[in-house]
Protein backbone atom coordinates (compact mmCIF):
# COMPACT_ATOMS: atom_id res chain seq x y z
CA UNK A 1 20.81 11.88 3.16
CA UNK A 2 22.77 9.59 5.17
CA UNK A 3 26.01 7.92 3.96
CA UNK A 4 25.12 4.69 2.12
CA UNK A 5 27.36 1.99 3.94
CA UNK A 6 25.90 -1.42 1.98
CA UNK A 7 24.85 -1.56 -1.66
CA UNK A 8 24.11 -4.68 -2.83
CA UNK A 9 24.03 -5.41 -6.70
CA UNK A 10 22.49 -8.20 -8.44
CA UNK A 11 24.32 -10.57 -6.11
CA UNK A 12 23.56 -14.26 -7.00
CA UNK A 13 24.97 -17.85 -5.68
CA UNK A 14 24.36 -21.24 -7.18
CA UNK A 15 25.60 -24.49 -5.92
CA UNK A 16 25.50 -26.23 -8.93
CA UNK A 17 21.28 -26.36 -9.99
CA UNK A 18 20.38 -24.76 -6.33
CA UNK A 19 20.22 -21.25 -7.10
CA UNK A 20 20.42 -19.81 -3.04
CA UNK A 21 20.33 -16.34 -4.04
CA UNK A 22 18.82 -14.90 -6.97
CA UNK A 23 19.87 -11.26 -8.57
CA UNK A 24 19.28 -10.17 -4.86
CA UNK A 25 19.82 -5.68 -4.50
CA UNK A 26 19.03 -3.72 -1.45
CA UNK A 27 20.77 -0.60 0.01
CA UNK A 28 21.48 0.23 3.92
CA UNK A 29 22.58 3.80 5.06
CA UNK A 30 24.57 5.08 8.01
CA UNK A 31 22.30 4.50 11.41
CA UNK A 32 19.61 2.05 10.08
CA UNK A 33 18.62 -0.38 12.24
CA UNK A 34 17.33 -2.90 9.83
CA UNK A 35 15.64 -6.58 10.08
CA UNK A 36 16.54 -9.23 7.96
CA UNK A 37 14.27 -12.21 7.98
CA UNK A 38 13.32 -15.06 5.91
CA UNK A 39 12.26 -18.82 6.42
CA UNK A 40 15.25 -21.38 6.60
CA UNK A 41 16.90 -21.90 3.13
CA UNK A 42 15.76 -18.72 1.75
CA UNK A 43 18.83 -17.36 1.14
CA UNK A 44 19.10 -14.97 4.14
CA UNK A 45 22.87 -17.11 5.77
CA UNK A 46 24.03 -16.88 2.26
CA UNK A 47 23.56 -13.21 1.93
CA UNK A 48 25.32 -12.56 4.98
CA UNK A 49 28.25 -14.78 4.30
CA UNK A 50 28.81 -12.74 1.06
CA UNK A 51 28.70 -9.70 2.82
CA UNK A 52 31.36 -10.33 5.39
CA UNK A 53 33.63 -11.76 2.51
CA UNK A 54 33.04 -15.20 3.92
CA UNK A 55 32.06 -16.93 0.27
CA UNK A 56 32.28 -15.26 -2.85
CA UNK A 57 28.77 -14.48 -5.02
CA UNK A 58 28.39 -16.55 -7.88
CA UNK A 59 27.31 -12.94 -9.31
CA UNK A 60 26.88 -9.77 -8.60
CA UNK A 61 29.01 -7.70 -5.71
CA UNK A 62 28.69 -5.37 -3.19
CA UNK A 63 30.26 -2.66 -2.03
CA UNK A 64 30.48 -2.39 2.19
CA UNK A 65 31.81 0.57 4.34
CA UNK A 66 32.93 2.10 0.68
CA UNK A 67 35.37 -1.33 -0.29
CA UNK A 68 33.94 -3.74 -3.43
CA UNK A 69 33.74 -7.32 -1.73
CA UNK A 70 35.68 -8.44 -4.58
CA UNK A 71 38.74 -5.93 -4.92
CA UNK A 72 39.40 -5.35 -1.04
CA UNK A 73 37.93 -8.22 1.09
CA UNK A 74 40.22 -7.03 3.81
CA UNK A 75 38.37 -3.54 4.19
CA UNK A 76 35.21 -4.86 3.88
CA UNK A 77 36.18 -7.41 7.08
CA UNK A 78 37.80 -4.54 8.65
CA UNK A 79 34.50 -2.12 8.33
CA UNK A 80 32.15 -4.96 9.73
CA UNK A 81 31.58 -6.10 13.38
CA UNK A 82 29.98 -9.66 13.79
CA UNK A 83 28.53 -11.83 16.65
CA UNK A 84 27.10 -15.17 15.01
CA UNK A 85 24.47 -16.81 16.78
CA UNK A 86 26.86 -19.35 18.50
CA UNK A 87 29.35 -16.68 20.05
CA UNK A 88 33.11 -18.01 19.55
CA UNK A 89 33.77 -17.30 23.39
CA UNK A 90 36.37 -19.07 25.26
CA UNK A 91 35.30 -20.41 28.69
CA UNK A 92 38.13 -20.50 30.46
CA UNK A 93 39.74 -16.94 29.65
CA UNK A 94 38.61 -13.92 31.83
CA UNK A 95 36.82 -11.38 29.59
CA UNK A 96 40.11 -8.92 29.94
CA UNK A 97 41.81 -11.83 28.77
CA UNK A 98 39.37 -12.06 25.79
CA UNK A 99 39.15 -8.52 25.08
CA UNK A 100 42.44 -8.03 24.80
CA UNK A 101 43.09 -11.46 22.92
CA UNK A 102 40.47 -10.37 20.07
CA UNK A 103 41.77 -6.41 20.12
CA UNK A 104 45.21 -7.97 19.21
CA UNK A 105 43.91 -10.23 16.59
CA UNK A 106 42.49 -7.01 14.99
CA UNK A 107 45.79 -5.41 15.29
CA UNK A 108 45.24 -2.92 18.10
CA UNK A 109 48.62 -2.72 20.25
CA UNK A 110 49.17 -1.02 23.61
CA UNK A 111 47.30 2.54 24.26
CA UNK A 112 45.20 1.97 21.37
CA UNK A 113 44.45 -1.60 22.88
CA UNK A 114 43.77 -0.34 26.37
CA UNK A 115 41.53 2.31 25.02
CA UNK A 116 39.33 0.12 22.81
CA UNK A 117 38.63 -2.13 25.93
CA UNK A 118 37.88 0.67 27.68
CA UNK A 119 35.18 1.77 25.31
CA UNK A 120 33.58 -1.36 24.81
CA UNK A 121 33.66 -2.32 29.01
CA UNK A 122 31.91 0.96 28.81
CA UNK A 123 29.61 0.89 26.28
CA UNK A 124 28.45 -2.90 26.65
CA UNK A 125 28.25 -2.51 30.76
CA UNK A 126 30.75 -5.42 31.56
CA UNK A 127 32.50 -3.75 34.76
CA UNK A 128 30.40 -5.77 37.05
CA UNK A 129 31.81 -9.07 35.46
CA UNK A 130 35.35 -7.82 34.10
CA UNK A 131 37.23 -9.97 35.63
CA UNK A 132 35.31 -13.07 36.04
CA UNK A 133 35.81 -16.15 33.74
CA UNK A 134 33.81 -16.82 30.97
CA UNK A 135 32.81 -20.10 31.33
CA UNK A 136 31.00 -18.65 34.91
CA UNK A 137 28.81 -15.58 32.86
CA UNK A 138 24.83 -15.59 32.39
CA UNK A 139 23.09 -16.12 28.43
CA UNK A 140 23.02 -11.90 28.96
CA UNK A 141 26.00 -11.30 29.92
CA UNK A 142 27.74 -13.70 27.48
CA UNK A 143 25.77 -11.78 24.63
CA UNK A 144 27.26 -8.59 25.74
CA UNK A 145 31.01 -9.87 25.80
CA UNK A 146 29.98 -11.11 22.42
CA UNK A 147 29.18 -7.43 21.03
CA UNK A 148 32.05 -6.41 23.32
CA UNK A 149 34.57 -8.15 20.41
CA UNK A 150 32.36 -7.13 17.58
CA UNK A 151 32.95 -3.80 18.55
CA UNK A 152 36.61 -3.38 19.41
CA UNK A 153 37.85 -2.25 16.44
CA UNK A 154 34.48 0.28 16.08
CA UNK A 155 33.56 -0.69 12.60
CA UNK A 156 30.85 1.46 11.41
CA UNK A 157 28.79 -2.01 10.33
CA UNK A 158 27.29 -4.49 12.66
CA UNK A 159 25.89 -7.78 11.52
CA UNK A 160 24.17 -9.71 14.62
CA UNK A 161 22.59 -13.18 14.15
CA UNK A 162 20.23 -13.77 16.32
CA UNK A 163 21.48 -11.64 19.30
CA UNK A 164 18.26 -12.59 21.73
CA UNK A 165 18.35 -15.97 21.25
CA UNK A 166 18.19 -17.79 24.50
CA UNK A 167 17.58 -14.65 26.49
CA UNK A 168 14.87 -14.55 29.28
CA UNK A 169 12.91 -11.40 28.70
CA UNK A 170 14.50 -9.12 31.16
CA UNK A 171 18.13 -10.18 29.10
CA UNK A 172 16.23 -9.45 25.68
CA UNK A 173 15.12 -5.73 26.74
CA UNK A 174 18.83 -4.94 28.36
CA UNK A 175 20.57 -6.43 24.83
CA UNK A 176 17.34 -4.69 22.75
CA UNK A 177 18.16 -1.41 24.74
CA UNK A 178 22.13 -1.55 23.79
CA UNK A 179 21.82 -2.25 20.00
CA UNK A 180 19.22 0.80 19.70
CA UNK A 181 22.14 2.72 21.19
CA UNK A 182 24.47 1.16 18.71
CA UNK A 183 22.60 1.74 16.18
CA UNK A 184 22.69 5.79 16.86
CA UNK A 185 25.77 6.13 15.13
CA UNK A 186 26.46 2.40 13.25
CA UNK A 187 24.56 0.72 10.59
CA UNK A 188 22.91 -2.54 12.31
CA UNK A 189 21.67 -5.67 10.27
CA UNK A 190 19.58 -8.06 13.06
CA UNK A 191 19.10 -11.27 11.67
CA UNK A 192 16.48 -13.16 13.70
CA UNK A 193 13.24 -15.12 13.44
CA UNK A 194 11.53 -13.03 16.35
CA UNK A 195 9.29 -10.88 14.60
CA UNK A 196 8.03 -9.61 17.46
CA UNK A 197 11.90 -7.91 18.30
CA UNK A 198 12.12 -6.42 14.79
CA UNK A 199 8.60 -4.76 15.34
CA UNK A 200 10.41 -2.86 18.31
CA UNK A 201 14.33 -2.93 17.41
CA UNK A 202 14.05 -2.16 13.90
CA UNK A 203 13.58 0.79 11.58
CA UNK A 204 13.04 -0.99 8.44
CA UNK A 205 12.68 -4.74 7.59
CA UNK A 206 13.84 -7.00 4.44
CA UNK A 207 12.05 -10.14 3.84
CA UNK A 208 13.85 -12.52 1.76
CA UNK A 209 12.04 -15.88 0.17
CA UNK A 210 13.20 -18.58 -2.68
CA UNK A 211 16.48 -16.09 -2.87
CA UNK A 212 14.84 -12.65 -3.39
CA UNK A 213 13.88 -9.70 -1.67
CA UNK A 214 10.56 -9.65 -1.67
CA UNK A 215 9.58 -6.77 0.86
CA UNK A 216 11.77 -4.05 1.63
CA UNK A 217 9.85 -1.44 4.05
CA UNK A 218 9.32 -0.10 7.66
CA UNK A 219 7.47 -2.73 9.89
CA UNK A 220 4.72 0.02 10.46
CA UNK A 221 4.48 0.40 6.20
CA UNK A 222 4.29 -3.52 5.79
CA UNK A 223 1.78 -4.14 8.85
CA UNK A 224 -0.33 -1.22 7.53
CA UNK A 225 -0.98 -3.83 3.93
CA UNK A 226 -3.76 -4.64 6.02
CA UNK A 227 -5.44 -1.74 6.81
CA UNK A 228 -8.87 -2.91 5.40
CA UNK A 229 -9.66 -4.90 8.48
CA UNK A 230 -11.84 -3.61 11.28
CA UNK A 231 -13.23 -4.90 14.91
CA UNK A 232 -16.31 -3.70 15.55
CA UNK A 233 -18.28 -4.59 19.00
CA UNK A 234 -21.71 -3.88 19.22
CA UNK A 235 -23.94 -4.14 22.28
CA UNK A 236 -26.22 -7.12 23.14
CA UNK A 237 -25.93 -10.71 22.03
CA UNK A 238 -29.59 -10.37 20.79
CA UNK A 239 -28.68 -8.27 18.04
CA UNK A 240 -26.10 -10.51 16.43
CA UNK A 241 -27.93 -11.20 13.55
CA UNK A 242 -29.03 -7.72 12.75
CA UNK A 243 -25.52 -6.67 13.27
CA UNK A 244 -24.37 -9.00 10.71
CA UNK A 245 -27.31 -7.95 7.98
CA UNK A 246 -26.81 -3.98 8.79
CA UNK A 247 -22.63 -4.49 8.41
CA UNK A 248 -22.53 -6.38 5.05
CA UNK A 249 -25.25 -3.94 3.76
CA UNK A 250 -22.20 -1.46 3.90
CA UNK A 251 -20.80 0.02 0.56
CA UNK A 252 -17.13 -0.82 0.30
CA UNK A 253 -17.73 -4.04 2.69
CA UNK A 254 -16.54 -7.25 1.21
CA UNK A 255 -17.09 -9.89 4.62
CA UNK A 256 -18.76 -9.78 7.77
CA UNK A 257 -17.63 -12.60 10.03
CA UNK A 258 -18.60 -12.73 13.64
CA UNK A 259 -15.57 -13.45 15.95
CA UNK A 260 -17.28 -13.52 19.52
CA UNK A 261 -19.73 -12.84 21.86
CA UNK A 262 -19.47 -12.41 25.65
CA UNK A 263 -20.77 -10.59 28.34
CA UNK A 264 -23.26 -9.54 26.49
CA UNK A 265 -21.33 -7.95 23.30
CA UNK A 266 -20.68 -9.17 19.77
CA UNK A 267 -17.43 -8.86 17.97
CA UNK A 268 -17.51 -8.88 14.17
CA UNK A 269 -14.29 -8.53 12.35
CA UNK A 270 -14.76 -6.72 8.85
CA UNK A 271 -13.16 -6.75 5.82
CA UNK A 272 -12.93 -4.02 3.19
CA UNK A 273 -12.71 -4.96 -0.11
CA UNK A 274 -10.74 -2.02 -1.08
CA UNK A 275 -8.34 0.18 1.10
CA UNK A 276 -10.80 3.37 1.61
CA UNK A 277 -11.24 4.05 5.17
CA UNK A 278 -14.35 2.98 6.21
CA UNK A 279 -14.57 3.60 9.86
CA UNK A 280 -17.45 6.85 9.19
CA UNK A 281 -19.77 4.42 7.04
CA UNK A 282 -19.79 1.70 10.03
CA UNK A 283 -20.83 3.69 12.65
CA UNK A 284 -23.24 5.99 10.73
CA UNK A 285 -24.83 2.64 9.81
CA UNK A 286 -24.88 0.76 13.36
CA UNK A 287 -25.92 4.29 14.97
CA UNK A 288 -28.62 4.69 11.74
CA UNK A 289 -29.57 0.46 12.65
CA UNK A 290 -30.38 1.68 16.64
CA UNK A 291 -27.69 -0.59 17.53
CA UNK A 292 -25.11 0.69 20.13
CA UNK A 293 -21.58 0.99 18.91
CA UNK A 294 -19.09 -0.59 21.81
CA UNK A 295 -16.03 -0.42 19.63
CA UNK A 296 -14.55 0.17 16.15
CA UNK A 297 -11.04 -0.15 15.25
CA UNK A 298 -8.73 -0.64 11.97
CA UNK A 299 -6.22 -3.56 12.82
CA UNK A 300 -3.83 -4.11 10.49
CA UNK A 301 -2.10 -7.82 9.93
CA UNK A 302 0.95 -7.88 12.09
CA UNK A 303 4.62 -8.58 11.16
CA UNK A 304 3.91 -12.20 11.47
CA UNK A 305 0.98 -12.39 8.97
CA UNK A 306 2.68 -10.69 6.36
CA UNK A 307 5.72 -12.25 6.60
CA UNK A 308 3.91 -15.41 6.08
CA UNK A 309 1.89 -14.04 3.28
CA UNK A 310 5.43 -13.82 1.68
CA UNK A 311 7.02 -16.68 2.50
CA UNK A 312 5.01 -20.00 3.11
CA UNK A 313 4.77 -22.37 0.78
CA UNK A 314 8.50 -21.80 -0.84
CA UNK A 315 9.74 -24.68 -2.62
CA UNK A 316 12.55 -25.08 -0.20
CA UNK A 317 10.53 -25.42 2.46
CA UNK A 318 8.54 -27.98 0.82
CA UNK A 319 11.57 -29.82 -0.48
CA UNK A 320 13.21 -29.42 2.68
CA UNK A 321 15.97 -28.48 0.84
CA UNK A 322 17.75 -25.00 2.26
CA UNK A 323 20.88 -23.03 1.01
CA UNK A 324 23.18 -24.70 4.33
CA UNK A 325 22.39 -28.38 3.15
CA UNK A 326 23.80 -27.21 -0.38
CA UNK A 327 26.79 -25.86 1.04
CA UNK A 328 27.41 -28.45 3.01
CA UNK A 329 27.27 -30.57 0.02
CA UNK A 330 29.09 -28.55 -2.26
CA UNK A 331 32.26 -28.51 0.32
């Protein structure tokens, strides 16, 4: 089993009544690739401020890259790479001048320091742009300088916040493309509200709502909740109605609802009222009916739908109160 690089234990934060995070444990081993999502005020900025040492847990620790957030801060900052959403770039430097500005603030001198640039040049593509000023660099290419310094010091933990926002699509798939490199050989947390991105980038996914995990799985695993839904298209909009009658008569069938019909087929979506598989049953039963069976599928509820499931209607939402209004107002 793979080294366990973040173990989170009952970690809690209250600002004063708020309670943003409540008794919140997960675990993430060497080379995940994980998604972390949840609506605004959840509890997800807070978790990741306790995890690079930036605020302290009201309870609870953690232990990151082997170091206790509360005995040796300085480790755990040391083991962790960040880019925040907003990228702390300087405009007017050249990105050698950057580079080696941030690999001296992490206390890299000389060979080491030339070597570490190297590497990241390297492994982020920036030669074509190396020695161009900052200020003059695309959304893309501004990302990559961005996981450029995260990386400089190779910690074997990288926290991105919303690394494709802004991106036009052919930007997202180069950026997408680099962190499933990084994540070969570094444990990756994406924050991001593109569920779409996690589907693809990510190996497993934690949902977070009113300041607890409250799904903890593989995108495929949570999607596949709703495995009791099936399209089935039948031939000719004539026999819409028998369709209907012949589908619900089904044993295991709990809703027939008809979704279209065009060019002379009928699309029903069906729901199962359990999770047995009940793609044999339809079609022995259409067949069986002398109806003509265009299609049948199982389709699951994507990312989006579950994560919803999960999440709407939490009281922060409602309120409109989130976990950065209460720090704001705590400080």
């Amino acid at each position: 089993m793979a080294e366990l690089m973040i173990d989170a234990r009952g970690l809690s934060k209250s600002y004063g009544s708020f309670r943003a995070l409540d008794d919140v444990h997960f675990q993430i081993r060497k080379g995940e690739i994980v998604g972390f999502l949840g609506p605004n005020g959840a509890g997800k900025t807070t978790t990741m401020k306790i995890l690079t040492c930036y605020i302290a847990p009201s309870e609870g620790t953690a232990i990151v890259g082997g170091a206790d957030i509360w005995e040796d801060p300085l480790a755990v900052r040391v083991a962790i790479g960040y880019l925040p959403e907003s990228t702390p770039l300087y405009g007017d430097m050249l990105v050698a001048e950057y580079l080696e500005f941030v690999g001296e603030m992490r206390g890299l001198q000389r060979a080491a320091l030339r070597q570490a640039i190297r590497r990241v040049v390297e492994a982020c593509d920036l030669g074509s742009f190396y020695g161009q000023e900052i200020r003059t660099l695309s959304k893309g290419q501004r990302q990559r300088v961005g996981l450029a310094q995260a990386l400089i010091h190779e910690p074997p933990i990288l926290i991105l916040d919303e690394p494709m926002s802004g991106l036009d699509p052919n930007q997202a798939v180069e950026i997408r493309e680099l962190i499933r490199e990084l994540g070969k050989e570094r444990t990756v947390i994406l924050s991001t509200h593109n569920l779409a991105e996690v589907q693809v980038t990510c190996q497993r996914v934690l949902i977070i709502s009113r300041g607890k995990i409250v799904a903890d799985d593989t995108p495929q695993a949570l999607s596949g909740r709703g495995q009791n839904r099936y399209i089935v298209v039948v031939e000719g909009a004539g026999n819409r109605a028998k369709a209907q009658e012949i589908l619900s008569r089904i044993e295991g069938v709990a809703a027939v609802r008809e979704l279209e019909v065009r060019d002379g087929e009928v699309r029903f979506e069906v729901l199962s009222g359990g999770k047995q598989d009940l793609r044999a049953s339809i079609s022995r039963t259409i067949v069986q009916g002398g109806l003509t069976l265009l299609e049948l599928r199982p389709e699951g509820r994507n990312l989006e739908a579950i994560f919803r499931e999960l999440t709407v209607g939490s009281e922060f939402e409602k309120s409109g109160e989130g976990e950065e209004g209460q720090e704001h107002r705590e400080a």
